[in-house]
N, C-alpha and C. Protein backbone atom coordinates (compact mmCIF):
# COMPACT_ATOMS: atom_id res chain seq x y z
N UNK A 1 -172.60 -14.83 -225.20
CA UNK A 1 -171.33 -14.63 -224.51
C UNK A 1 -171.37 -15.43 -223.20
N UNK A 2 -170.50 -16.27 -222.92
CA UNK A 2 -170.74 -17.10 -221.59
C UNK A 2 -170.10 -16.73 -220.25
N UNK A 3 -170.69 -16.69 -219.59
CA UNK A 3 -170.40 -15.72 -218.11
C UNK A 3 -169.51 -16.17 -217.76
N UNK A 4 -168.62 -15.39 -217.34
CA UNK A 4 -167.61 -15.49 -216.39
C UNK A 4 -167.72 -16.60 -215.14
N UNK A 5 -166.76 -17.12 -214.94
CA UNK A 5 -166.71 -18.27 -213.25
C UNK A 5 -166.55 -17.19 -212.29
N UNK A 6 -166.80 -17.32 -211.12
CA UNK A 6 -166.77 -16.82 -210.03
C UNK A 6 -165.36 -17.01 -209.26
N UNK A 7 -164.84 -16.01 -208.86
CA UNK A 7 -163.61 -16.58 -208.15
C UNK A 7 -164.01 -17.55 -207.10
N UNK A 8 -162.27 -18.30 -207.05
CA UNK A 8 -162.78 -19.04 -206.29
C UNK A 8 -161.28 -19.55 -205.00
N UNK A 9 -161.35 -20.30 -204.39
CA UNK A 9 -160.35 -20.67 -203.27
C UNK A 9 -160.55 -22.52 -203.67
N UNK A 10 -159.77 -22.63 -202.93
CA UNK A 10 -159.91 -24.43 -202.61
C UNK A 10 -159.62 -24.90 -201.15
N UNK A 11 -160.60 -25.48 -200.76
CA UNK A 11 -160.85 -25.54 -198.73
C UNK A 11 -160.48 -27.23 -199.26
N UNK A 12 -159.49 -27.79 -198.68
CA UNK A 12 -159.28 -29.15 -198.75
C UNK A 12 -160.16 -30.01 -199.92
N UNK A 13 -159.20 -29.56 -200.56
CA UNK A 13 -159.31 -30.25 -202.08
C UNK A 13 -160.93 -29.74 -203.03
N UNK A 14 -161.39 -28.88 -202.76
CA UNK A 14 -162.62 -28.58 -202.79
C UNK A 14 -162.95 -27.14 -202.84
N UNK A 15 -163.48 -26.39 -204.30
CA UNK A 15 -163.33 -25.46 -204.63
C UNK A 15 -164.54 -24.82 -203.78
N UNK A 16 -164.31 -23.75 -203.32
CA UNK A 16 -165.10 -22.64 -202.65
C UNK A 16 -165.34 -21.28 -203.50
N UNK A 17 -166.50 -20.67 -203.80
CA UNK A 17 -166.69 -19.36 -204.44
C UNK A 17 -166.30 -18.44 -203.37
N UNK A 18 -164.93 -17.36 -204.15
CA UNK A 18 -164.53 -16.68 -202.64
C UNK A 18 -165.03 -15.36 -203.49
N UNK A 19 -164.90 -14.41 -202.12
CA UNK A 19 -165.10 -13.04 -202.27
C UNK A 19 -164.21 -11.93 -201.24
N UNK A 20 -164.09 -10.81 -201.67
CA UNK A 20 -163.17 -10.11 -201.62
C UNK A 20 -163.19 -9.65 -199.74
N UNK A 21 -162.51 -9.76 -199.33
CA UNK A 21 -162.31 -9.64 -197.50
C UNK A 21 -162.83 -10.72 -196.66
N UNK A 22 -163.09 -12.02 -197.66
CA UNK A 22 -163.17 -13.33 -196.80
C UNK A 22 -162.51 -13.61 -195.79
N UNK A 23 -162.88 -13.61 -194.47
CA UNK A 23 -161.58 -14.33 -193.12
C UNK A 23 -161.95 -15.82 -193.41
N UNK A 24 -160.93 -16.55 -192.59
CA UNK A 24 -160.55 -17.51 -192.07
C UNK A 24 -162.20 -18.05 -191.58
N UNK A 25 -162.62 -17.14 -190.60
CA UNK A 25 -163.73 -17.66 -190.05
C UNK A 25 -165.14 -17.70 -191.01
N UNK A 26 -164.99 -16.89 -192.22
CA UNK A 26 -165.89 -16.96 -193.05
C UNK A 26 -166.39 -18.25 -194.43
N UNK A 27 -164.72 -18.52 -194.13
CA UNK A 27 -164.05 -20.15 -194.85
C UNK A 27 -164.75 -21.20 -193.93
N UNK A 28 -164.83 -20.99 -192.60
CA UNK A 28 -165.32 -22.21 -191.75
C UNK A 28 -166.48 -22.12 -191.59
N UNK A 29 -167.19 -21.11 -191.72
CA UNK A 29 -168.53 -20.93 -191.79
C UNK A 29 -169.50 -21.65 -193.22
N UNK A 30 -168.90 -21.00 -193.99
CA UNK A 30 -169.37 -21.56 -195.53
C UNK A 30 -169.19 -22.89 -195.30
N UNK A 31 -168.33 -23.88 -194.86
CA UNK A 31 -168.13 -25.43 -195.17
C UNK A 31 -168.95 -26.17 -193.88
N UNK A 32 -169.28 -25.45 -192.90
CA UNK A 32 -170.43 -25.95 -191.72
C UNK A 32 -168.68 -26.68 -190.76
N UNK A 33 -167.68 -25.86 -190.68
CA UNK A 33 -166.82 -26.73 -190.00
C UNK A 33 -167.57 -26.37 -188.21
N UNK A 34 -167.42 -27.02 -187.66
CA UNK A 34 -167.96 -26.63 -186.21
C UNK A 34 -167.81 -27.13 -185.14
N UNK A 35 -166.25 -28.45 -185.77
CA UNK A 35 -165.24 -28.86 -184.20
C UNK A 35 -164.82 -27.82 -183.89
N UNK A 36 -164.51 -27.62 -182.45
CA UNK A 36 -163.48 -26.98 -181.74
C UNK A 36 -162.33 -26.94 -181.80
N UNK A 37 -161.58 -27.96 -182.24
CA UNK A 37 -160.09 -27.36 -182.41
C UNK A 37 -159.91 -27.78 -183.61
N UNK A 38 -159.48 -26.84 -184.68
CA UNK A 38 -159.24 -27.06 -185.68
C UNK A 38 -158.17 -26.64 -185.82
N UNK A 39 -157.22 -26.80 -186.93
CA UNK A 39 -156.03 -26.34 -187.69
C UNK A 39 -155.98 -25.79 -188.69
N UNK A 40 -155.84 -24.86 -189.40
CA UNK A 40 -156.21 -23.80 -190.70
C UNK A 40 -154.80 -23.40 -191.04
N UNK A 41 -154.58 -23.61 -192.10
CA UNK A 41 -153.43 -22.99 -193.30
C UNK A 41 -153.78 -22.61 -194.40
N UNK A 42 -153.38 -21.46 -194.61
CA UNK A 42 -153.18 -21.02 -196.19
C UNK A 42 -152.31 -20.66 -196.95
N UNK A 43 -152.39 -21.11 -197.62
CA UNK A 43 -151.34 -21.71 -198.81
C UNK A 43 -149.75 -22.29 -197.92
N UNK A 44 -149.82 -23.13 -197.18
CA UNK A 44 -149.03 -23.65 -196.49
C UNK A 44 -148.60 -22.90 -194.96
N UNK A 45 -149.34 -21.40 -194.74
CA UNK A 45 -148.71 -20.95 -193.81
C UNK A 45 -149.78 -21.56 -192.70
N UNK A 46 -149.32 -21.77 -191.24
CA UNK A 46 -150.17 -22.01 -190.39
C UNK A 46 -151.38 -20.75 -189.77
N UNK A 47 -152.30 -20.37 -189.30
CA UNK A 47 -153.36 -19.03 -188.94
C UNK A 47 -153.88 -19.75 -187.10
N UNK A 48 -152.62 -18.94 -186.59
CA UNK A 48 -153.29 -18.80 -185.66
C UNK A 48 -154.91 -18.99 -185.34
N UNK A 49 -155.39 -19.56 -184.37
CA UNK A 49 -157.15 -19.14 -184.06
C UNK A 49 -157.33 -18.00 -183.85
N UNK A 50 -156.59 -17.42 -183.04
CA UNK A 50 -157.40 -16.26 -182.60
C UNK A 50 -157.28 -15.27 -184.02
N UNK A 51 -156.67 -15.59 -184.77
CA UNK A 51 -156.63 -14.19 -186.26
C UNK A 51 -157.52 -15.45 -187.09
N UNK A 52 -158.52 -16.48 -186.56
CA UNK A 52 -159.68 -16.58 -187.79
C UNK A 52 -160.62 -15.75 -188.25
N UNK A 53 -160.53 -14.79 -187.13
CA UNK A 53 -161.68 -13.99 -187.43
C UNK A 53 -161.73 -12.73 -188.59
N UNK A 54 -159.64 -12.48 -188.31
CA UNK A 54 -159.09 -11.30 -189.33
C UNK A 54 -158.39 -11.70 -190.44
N UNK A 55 -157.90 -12.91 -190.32
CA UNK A 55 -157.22 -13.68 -191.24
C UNK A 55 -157.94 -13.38 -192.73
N UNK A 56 -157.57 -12.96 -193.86
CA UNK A 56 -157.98 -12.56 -195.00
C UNK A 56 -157.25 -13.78 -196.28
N UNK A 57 -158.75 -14.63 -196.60
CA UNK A 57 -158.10 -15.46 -197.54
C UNK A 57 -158.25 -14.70 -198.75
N UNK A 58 -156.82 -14.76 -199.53
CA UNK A 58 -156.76 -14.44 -201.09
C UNK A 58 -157.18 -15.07 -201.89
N UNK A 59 -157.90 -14.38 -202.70
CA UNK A 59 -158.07 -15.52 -204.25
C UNK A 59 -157.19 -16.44 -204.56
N UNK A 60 -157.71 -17.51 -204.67
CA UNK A 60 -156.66 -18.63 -205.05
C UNK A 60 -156.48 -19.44 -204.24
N UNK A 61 -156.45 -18.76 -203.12
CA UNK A 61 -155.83 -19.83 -201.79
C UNK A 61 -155.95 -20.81 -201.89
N UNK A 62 -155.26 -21.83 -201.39
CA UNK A 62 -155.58 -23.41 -200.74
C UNK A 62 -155.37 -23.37 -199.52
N UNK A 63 -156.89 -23.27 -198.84
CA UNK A 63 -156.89 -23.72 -197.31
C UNK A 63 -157.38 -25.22 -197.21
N UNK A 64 -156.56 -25.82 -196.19
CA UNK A 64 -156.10 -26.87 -195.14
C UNK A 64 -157.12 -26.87 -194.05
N UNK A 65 -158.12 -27.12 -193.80
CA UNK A 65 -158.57 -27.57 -192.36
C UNK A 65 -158.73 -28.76 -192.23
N UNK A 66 -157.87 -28.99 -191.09
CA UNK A 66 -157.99 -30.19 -189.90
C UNK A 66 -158.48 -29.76 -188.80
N UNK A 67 -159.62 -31.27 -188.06
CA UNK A 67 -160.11 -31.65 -187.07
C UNK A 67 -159.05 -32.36 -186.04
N UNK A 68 -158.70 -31.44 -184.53
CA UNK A 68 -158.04 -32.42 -183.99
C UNK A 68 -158.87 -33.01 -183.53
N UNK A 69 -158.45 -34.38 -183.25
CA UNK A 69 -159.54 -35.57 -182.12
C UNK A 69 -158.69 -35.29 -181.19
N UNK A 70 -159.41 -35.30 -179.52
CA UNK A 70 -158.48 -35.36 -178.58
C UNK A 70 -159.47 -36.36 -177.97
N UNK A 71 -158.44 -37.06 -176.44
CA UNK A 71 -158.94 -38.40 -175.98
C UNK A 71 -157.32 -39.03 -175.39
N UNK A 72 -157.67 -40.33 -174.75
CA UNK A 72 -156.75 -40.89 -174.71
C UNK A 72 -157.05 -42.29 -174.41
């Protein structure tokens, strides 16, 4: 009998094994993101920073992270 797949999410184009009460910040953790200003959406909505920490990705999701560059 062949095992089941693991749920999963997709972090910019790129499937992630998710699990059940994943935040935002647990998405950036797993992928080693570790600029400072980033941009995070799921499934098109924008996530505040300060709710990365409570932000709850659903199965399925497609999260979006962008790196801003700043400079001038």
């Amino acid at each position: 009998m062949p095992v089941p797949e693991a749920p999963t999410i997709v972090v910019n184009d790129q499937p992630l094994v998710w699990r059940a009460g994943m935040t935002v910040a647990d998405v950036l953790a797993a992928r080693k993101f570790i600029f400072p200003l980033l941009v995070v959406s799921i499934n098109g909505q924008h996530i505040p920073r300060e709710a990365f920490a409570t932000a709850i990705v659903p199965q399925g999701a497609n999260v979006v992270v962008v790196h801003l560059m700043s400079g001038g």
